[in-house]
Protein backbone atom coordinates (compact mmCIF):
# COMPACT_ATOMS: atom_id res chain seq x y z
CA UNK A 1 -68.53 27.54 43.85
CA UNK A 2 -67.16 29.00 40.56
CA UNK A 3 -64.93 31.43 42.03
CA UNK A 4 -63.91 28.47 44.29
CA UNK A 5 -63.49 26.19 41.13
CA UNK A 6 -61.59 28.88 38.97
CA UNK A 7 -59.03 29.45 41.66
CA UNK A 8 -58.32 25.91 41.89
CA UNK A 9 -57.61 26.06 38.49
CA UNK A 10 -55.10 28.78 38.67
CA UNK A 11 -53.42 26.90 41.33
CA UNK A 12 -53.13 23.60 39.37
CA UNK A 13 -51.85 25.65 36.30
CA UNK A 14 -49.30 27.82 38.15
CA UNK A 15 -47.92 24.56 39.94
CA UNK A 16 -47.56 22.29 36.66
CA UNK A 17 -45.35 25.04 34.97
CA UNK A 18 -43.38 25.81 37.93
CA UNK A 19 -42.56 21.97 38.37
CA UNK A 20 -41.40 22.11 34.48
CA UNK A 21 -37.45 21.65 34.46
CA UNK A 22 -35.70 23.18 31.87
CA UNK A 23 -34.95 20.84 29.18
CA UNK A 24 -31.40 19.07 29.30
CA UNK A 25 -29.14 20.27 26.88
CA UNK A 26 -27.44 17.88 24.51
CA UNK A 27 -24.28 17.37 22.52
CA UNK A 28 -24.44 18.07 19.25
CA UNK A 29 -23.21 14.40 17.70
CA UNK A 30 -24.13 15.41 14.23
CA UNK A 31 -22.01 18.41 14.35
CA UNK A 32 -19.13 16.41 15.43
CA UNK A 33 -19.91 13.78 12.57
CA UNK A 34 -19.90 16.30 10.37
CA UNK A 35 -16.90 18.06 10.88
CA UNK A 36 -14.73 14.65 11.46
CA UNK A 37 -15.82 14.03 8.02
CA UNK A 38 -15.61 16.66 6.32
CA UNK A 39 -12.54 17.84 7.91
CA UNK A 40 -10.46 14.86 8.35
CA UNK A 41 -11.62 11.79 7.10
CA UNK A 42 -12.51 12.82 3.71
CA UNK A 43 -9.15 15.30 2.92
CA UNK A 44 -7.25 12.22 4.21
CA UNK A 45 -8.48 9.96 1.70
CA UNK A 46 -8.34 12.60 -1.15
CA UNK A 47 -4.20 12.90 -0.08
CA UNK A 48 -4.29 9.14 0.43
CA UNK A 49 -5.93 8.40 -3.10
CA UNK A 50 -3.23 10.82 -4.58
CA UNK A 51 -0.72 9.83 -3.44
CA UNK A 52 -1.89 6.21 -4.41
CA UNK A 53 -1.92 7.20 -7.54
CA UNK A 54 1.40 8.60 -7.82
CA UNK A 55 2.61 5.46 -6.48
CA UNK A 56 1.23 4.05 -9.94
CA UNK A 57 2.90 6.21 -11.67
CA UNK A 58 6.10 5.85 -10.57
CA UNK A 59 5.97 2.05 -10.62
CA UNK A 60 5.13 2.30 -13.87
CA UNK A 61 7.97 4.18 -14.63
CA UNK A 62 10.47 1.99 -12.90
CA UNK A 63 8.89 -0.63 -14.98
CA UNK A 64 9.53 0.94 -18.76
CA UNK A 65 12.47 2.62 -17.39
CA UNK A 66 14.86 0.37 -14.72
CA UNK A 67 17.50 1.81 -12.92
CA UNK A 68 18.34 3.33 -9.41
CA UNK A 69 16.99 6.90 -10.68
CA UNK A 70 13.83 5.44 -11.48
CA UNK A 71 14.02 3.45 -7.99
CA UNK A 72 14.52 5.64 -5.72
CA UNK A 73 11.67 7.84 -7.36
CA UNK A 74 9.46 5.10 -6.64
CA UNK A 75 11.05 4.55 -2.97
CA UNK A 76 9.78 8.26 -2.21
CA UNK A 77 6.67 7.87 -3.56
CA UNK A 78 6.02 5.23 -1.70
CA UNK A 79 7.56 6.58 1.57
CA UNK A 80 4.90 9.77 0.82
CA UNK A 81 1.97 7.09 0.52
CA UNK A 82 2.77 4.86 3.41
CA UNK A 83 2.70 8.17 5.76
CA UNK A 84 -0.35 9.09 3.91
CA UNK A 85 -1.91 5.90 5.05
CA UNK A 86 -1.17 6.38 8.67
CA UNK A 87 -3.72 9.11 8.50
CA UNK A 88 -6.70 6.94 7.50
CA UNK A 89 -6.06 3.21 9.19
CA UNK A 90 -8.01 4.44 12.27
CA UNK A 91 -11.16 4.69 10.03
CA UNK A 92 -11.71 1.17 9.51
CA UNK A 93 -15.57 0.82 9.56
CA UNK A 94 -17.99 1.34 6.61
CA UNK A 95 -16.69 1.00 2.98
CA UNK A 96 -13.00 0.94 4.42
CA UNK A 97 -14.08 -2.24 6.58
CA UNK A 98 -15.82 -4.00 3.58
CA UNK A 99 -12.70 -3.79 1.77
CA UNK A 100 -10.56 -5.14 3.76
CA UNK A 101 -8.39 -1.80 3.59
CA UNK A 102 -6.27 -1.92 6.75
CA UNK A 103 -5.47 -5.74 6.94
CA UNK A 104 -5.04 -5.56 2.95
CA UNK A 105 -2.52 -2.77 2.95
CA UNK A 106 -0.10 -3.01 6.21
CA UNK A 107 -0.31 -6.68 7.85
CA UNK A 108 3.57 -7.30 9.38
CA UNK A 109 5.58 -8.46 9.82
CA UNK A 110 5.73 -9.71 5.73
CA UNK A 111 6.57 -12.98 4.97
CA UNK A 112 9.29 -13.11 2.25
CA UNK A 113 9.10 -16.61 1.87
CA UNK A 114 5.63 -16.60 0.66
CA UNK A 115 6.55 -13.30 -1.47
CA UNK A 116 9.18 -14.75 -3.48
CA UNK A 117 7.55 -18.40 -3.76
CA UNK A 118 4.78 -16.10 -5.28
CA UNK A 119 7.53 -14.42 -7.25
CA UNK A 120 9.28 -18.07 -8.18
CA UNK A 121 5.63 -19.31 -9.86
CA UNK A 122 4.24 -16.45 -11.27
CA UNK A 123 1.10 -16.31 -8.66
CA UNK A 124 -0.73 -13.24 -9.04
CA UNK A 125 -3.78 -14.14 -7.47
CA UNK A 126 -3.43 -11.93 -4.43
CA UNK A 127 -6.66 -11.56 -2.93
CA UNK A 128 -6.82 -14.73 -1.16
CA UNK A 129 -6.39 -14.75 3.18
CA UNK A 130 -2.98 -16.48 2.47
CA UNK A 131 -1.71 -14.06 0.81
CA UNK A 132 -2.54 -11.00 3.43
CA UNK A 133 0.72 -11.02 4.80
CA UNK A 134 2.67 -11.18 1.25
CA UNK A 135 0.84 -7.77 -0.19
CA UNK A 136 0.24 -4.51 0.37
CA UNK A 137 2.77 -1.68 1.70
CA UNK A 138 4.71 -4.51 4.09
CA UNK A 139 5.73 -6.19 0.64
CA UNK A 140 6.41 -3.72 -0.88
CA UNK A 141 9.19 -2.48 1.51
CA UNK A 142 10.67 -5.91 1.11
CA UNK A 143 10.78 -5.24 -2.86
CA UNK A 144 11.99 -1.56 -3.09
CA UNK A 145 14.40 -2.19 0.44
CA UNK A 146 16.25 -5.30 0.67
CA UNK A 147 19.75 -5.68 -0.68
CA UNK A 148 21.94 -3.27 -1.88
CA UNK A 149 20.77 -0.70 -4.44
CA UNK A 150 22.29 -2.18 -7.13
CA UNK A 151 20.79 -5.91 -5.90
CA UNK A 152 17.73 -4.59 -6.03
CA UNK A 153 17.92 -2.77 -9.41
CA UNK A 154 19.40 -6.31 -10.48
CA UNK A 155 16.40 -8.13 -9.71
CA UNK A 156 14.71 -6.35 -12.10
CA UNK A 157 16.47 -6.22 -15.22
CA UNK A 158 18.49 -9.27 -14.89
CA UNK A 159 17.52 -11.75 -12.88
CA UNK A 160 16.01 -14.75 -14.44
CA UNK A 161 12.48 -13.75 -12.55
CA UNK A 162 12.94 -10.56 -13.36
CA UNK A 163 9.66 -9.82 -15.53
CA UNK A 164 8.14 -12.06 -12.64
CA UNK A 165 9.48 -9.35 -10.09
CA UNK A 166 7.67 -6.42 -11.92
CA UNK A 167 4.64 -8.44 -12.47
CA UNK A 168 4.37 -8.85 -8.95
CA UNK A 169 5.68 -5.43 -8.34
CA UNK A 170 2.88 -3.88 -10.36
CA UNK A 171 0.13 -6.41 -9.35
CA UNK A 172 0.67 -5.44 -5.09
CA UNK A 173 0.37 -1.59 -6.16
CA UNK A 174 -2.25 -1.82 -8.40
CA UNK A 175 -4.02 -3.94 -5.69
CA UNK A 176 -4.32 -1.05 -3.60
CA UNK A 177 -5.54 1.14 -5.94
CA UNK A 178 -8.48 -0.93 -7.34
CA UNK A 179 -9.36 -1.42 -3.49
CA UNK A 180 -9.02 1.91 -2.40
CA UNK A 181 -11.03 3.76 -5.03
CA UNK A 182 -14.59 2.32 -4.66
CA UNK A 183 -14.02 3.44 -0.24
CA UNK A 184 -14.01 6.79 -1.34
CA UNK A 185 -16.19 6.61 -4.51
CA UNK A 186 -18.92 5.83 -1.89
CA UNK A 187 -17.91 7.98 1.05
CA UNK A 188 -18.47 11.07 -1.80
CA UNK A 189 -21.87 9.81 -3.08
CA UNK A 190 -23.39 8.22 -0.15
CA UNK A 191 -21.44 6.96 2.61
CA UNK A 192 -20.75 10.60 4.38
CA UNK A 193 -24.29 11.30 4.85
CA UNK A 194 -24.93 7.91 6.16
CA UNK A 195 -21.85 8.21 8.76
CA UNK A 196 -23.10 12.28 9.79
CA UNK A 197 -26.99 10.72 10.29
CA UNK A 198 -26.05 8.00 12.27
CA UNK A 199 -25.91 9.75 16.02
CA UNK A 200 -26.25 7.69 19.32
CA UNK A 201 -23.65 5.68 21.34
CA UNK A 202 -24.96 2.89 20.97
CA UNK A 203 -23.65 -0.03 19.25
CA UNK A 204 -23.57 0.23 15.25
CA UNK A 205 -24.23 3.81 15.53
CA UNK A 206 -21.44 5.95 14.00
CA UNK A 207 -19.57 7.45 17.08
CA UNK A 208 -19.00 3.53 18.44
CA UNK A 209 -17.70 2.40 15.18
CA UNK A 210 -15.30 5.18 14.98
CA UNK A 211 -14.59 5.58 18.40
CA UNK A 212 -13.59 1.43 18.38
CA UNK A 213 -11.41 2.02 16.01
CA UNK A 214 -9.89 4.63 17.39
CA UNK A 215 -8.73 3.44 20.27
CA UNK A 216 -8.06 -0.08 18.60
CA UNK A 217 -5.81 1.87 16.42
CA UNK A 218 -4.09 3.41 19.21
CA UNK A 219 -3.99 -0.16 20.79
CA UNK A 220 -2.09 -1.67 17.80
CA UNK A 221 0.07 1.62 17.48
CA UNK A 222 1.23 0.02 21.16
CA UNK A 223 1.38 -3.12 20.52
CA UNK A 224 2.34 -4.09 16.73
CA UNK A 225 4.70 -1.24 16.39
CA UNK A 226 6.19 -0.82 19.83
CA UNK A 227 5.29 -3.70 22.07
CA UNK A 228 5.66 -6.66 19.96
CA UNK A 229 9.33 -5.92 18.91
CA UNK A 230 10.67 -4.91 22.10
CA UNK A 231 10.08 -7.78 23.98
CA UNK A 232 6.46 -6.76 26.04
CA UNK A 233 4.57 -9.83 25.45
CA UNK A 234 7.49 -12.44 25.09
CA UNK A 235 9.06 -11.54 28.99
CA UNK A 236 11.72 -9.00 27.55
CA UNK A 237 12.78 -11.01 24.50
CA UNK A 238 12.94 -9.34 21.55
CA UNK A 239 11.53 -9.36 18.02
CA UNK A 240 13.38 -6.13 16.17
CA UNK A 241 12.42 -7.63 12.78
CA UNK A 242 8.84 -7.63 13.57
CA UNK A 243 8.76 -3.69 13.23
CA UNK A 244 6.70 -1.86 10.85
CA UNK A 245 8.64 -0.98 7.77
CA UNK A 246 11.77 -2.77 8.71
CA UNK A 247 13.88 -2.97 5.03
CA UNK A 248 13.12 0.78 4.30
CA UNK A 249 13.56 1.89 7.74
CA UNK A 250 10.80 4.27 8.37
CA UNK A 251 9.45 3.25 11.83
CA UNK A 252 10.15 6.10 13.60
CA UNK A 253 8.03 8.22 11.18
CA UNK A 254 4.96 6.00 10.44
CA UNK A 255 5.09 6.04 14.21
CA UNK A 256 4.99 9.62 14.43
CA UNK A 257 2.68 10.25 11.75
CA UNK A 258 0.41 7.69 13.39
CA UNK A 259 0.34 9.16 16.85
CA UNK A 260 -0.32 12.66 15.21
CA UNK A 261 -3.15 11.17 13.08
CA UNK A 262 -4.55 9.87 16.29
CA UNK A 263 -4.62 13.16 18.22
CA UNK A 264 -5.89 15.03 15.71
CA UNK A 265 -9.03 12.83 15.50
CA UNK A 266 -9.26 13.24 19.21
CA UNK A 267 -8.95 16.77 18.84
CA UNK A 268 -11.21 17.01 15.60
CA UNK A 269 -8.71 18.66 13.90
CA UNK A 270 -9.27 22.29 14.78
CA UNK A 271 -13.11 21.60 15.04
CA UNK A 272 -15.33 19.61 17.50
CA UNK A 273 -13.85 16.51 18.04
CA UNK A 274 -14.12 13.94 21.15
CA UNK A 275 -12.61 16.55 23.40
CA UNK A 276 -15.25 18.52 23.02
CA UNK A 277 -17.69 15.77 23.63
CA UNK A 278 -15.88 15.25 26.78
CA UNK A 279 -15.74 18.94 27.86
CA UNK A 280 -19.72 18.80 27.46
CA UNK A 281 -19.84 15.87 30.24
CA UNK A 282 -17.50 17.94 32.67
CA UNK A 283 -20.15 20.48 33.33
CA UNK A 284 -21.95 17.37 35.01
CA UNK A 285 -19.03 15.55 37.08
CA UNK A 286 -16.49 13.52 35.41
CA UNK A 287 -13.73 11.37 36.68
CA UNK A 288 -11.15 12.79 33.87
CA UNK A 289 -11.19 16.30 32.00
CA UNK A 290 -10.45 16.48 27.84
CA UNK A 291 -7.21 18.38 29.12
CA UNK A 292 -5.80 15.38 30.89
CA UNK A 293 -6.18 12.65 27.79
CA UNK A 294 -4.79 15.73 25.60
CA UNK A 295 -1.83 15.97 27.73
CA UNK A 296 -1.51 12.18 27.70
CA UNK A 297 -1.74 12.27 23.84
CA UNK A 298 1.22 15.18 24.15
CA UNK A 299 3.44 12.91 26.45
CA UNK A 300 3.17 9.47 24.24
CA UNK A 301 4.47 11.45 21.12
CA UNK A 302 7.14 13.44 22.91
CA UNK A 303 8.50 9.39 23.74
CA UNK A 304 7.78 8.70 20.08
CA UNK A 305 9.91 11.24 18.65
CA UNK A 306 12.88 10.59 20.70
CA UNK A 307 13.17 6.84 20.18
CA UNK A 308 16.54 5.61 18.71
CA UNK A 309 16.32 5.05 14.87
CA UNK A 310 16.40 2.32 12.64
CA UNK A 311 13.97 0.27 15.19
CA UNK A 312 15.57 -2.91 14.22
CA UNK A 313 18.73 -2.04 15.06
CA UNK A 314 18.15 0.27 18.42
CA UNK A 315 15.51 -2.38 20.22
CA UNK A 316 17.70 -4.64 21.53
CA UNK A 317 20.40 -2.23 23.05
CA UNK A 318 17.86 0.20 24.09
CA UNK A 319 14.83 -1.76 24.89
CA UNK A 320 14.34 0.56 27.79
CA UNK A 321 13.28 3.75 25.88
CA UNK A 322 10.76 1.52 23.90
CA UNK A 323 9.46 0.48 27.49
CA UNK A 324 9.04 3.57 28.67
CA UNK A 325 7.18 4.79 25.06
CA UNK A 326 4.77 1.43 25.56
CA UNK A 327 3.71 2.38 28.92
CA UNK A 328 2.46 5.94 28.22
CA UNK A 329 1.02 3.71 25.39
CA UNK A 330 -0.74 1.90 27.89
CA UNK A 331 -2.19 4.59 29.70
CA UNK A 332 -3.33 6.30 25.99
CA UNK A 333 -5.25 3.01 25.52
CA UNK A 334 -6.88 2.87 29.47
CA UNK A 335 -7.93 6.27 29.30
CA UNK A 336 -9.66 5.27 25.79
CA UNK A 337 -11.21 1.85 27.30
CA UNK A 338 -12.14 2.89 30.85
CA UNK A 339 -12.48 6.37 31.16
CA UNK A 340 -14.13 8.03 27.87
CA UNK A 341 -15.66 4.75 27.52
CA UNK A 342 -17.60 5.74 30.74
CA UNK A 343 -17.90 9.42 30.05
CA UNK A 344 -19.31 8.46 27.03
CA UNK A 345 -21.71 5.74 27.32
CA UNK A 346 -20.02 3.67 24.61
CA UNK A 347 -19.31 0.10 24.49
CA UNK A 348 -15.66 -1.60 23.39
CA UNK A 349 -17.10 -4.18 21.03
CA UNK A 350 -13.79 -5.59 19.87
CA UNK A 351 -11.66 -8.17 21.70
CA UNK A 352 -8.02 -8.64 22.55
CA UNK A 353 -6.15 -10.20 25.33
CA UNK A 354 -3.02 -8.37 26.19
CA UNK A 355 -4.74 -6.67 29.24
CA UNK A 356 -4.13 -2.85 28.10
């Protein structure tokens, strides 16, 4: 009965660890975390933040010293930092989302009534939800852009709201500034360990924040500086002063900049990114491979970069080239929403109603 008994032991032994599967490999979220933040969002606030604060600089010396020299100084700087700020929009979660950074600093189209009845009385109190479309880089386009060179210089030496034009000047730069530095402040102390420990899908969990607002991001790119303009919500009538950057005339380049920002998250850079997270998946049976959403990326900036420029101007005589860039737009954002969405396990937790 013992030899009996021991063999039946064997057996039961020798069958558990042949029934053992191997164990599943996983993707590595925190290594994607961590590269995404070390390698892109962080270096894109540190450009951001400078160039920020060159934009304080040079308002302050267009302030103490007013003339076109001194203007245009300040028109490049702020040409460098509205590019700058293409590259960090899409990160709107965490300290960027409690300050208000992305609605604060680029809500348009501006509304220039509101700016100079805020010029006309001396309001400086900017921080209210009145005043979001009155501040922040929209606004100042409107300052630095509108008129003639020497209109513009005019308004702020001798006009009789002159010191009422730099007050407001200086208050809407400042503004960003004072809001900006406390997002990275705590993205260098705390925030970036936080984001990098925070693995899952699930909702609240650091991948779905940033992955929502990367394809919202892409969504708005689509809509607010294509679609809205040129006519693809209002049955082909269109709204060319609704464009991003309209007095200073640099659509075409925040576009650009923006679509390249976008990729390159996708991409993570030149590290792991979601392609790579995607890649992973294919090895088990996917409906769509990294390669294809890449190449989709590659086809909605080639239609970027050879739309017509000023925007303004070029949407209503060549509507259909803005068309064509919103569709591949639209297949960007279903790709996002459906597909990786899928792939992924992640859930689209905001809302909007133009139906991709």
């Amino acid at each position: 009965m013992k030899r009996i008994r021991f063999t039946l032991c064997i057996l039961i032994i020798a069958t558990t660890f042949s029934c053992k599967k191997d164990p599943v490999a996983e993707f590595d979220e925190a290594a994607m975390l961590e590269n995404i933040a070390t390698n892109l969002i962080l270096p894109n606030y540190e450009v951001f933040n400078s160039q920020v604060a060159g934009l304080v600089d040079q308002k302050n010396n267009f302030i103490t010293t007013t003339d076109l020299s001194s203007l245009n100084d300040l028109r490049a700087q702020f040409k460098a930092a509205y590019k700058s700020f293409q590259t960090i929009k899409m990160f709107d979660f965490g300290p960027a989302f409690d300050y208000g950074i992305k609605a604060a600093m680029n809500t348009y189209p501006v509304d220039t009534t509101k700016i100079n009845n805020n010029i006309e009385s001396g309001a400086l109190s900017l921080n209210s939800a009145a005043n979001t479309d009155a501040i922040g880089f929209p606004a100042l386009d409107f300052l630095l852009f509108n008129g003639t060179n020497a209109e513009i210089v005019n308004r702020f030496t001798t006009d009789p709201l002159a010191t009422n034009y730099k007050d407001y000047l200086a208050a809407l730069i400042d503004k960003i500034q004072t809001e900006f530095t406390p997002v990275l402040a705590e993205w260098k102390s705390s925030y970036k360990a936080t984001f990098v420990g925070r693995t899952g899908t699930d909702v609240g969990s650091s991948i779905s924040l940033m992955f929502n607002e990367f394809v919202k991001d892409i969504e708005l790119l689509k809509n607010a500086k294509i679609g809205i303009p040129s006519g693809q919500f209002s049955g082909g009538l269109t709204y060319p002063y609704f464009v991003e950057a309209v007095y200073s005339e640099y659509s075409l380049e925040l576009a650009k900049e923006s679509m390249q920002a976008l990729w390159s998250l996708y991409k993570g850079n030149t590290g792991i990114g979601f392609d790579d997270y995607i890649v992973f998946y294919e090895e088990q049976g996917t409906s769509i491979q990294a390669s294809e959403i890449n190449t989709q990326f590659e086809n909605c900036l080639s239609k970027i970069n050879v739309l017509p420029t000023p925007f303004h101007t070029q949407i209503p005589t060549e509507t259909a080239k803005f068309t064509e860039t919103f569709q591949e737009l639209k297949k960007l954002v279903a790709y996002g929403k459906t597909d990786m969405t899928s792939i992924l396990g992640i859930v689209i937790t905001y809302s909007d109603t133009d139906g991709d």
